[in-house]
N, C-alpha and C. Protein backbone atom coordinates (compact mmCIF):
# COMPACT_ATOMS: atom_id res chain seq x y z
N UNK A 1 288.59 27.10 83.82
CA UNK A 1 287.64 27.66 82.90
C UNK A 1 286.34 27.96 83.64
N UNK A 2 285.74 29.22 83.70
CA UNK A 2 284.71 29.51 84.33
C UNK A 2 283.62 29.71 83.69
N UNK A 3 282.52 29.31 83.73
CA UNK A 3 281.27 29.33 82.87
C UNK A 3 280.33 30.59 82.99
N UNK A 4 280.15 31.20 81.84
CA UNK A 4 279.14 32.68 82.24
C UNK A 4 278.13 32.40 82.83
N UNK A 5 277.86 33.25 83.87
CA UNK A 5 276.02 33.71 83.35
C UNK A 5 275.27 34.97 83.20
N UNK A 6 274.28 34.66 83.03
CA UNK A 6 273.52 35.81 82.76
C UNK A 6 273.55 36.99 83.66
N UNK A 7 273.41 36.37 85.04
CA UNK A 7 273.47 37.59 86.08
C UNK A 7 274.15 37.22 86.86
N UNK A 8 274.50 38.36 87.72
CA UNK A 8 275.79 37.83 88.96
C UNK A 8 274.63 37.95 90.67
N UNK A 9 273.87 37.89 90.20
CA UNK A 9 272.82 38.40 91.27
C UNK A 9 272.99 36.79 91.75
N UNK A 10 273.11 36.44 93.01
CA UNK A 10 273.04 35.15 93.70
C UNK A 10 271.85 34.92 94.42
N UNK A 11 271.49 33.87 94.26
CA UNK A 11 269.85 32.94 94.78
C UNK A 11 270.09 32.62 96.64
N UNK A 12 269.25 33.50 97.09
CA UNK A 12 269.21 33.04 98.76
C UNK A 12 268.37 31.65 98.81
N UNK A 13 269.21 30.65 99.26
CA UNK A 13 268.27 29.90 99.72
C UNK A 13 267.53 29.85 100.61
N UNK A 14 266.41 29.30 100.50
CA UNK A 14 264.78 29.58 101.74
C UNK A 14 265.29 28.45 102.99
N UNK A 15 265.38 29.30 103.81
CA UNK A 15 265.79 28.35 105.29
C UNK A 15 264.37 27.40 105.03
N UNK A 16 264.29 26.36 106.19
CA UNK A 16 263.21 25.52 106.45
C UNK A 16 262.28 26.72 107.22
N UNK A 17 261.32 25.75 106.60
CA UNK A 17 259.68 26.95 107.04
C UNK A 17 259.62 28.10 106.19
N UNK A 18 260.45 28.44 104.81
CA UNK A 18 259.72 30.09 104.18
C UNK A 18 258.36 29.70 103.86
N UNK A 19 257.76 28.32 103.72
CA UNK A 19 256.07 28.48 103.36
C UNK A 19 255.91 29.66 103.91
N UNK A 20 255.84 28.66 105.65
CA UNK A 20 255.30 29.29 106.51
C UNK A 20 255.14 30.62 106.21
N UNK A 21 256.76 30.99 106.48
CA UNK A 21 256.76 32.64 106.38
C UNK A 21 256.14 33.24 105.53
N UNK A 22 256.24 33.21 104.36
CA UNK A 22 255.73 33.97 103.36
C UNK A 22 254.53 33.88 103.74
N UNK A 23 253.37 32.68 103.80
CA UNK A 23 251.93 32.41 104.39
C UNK A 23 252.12 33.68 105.53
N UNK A 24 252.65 33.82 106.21
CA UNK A 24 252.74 34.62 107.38
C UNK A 24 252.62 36.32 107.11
N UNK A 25 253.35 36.75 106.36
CA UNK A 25 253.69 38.21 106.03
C UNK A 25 252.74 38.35 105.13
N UNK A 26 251.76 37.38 104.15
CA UNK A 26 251.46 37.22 102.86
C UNK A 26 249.55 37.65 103.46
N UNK A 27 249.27 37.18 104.45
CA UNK A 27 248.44 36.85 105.14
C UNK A 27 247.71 35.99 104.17
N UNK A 28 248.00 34.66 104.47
CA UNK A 28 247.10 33.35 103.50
C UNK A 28 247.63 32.23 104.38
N UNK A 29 247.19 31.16 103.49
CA UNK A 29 247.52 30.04 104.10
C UNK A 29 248.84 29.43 103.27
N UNK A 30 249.17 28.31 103.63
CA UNK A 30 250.40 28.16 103.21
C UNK A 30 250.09 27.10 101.93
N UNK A 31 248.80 26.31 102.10
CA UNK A 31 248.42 25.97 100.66
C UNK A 31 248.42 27.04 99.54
N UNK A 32 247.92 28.02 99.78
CA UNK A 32 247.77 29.03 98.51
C UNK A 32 249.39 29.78 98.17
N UNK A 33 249.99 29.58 99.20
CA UNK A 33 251.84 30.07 98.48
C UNK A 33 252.05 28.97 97.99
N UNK A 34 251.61 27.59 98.59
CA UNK A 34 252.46 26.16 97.15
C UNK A 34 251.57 26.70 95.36
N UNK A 35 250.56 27.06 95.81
CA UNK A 35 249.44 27.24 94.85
C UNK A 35 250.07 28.28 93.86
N UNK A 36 250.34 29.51 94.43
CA UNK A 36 250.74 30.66 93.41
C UNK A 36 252.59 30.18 93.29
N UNK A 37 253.30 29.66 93.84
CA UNK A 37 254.59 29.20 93.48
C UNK A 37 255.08 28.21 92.80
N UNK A 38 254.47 27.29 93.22
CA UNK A 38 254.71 25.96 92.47
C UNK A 38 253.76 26.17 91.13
N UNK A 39 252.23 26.39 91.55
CA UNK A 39 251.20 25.93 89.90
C UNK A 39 250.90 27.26 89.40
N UNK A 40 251.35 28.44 89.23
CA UNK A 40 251.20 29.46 88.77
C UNK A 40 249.90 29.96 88.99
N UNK A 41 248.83 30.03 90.06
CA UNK A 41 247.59 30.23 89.93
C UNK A 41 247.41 32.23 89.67
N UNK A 42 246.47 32.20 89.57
CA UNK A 42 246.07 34.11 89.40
C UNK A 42 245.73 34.15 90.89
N UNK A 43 245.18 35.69 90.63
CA UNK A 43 244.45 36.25 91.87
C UNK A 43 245.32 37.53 92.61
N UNK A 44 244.54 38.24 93.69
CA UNK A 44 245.32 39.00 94.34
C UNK A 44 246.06 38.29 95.56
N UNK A 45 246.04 37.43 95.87
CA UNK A 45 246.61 36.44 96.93
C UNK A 45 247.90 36.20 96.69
N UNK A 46 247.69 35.43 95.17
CA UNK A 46 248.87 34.81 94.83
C UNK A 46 249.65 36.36 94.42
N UNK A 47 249.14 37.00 93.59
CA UNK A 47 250.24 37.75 93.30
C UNK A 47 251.31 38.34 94.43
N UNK A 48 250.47 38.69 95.87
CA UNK A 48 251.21 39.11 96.67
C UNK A 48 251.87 38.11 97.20
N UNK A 49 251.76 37.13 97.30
CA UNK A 49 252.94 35.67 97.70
C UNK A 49 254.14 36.31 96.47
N UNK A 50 253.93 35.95 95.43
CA UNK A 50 254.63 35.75 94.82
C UNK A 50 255.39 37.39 94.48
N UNK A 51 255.21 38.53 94.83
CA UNK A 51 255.96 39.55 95.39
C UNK A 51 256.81 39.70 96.76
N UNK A 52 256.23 38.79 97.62
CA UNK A 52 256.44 39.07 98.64
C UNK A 52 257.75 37.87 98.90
N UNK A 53 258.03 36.85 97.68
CA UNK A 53 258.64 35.59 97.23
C UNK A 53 259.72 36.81 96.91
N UNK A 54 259.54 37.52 95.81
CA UNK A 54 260.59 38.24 94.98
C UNK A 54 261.17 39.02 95.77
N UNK A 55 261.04 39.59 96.76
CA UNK A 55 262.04 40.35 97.64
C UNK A 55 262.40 39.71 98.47
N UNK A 56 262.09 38.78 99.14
CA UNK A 56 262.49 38.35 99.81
C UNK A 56 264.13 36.90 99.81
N UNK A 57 263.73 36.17 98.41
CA UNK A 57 264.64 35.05 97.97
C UNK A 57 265.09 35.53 96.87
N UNK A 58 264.60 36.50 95.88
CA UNK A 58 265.07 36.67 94.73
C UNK A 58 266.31 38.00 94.78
């Protein structure tokens, strides 16, 4: 018996170090990607982490 889901789209998992990376391509520090990923903060910073999150793992 196989269980649905919603999408068939599969989740890349983040090797060790995507902080880093994303901090890297994102140009920030890697506190402000825990910041806009983990605690939802605003700003133009975070938003581009968190775009730069969505193509990349999503």
């Amino acid at each position: 018996m196989e269980m649905e889901t919603k999408t068939d789209k599969k989740l890349r998992v983040p090797k060790r170090g995507w902080q880093q990376e994303i901090a890297r391509l994102a140009g920030c520090t890697v506190q402000t990607v825990i910041n806009a990923l983990h605690y939802g903060t605003g700003g133009k910073k975070a938003d581009r982490v968190r775009r730069l999150y969505k193509e990349k793992y999503l």
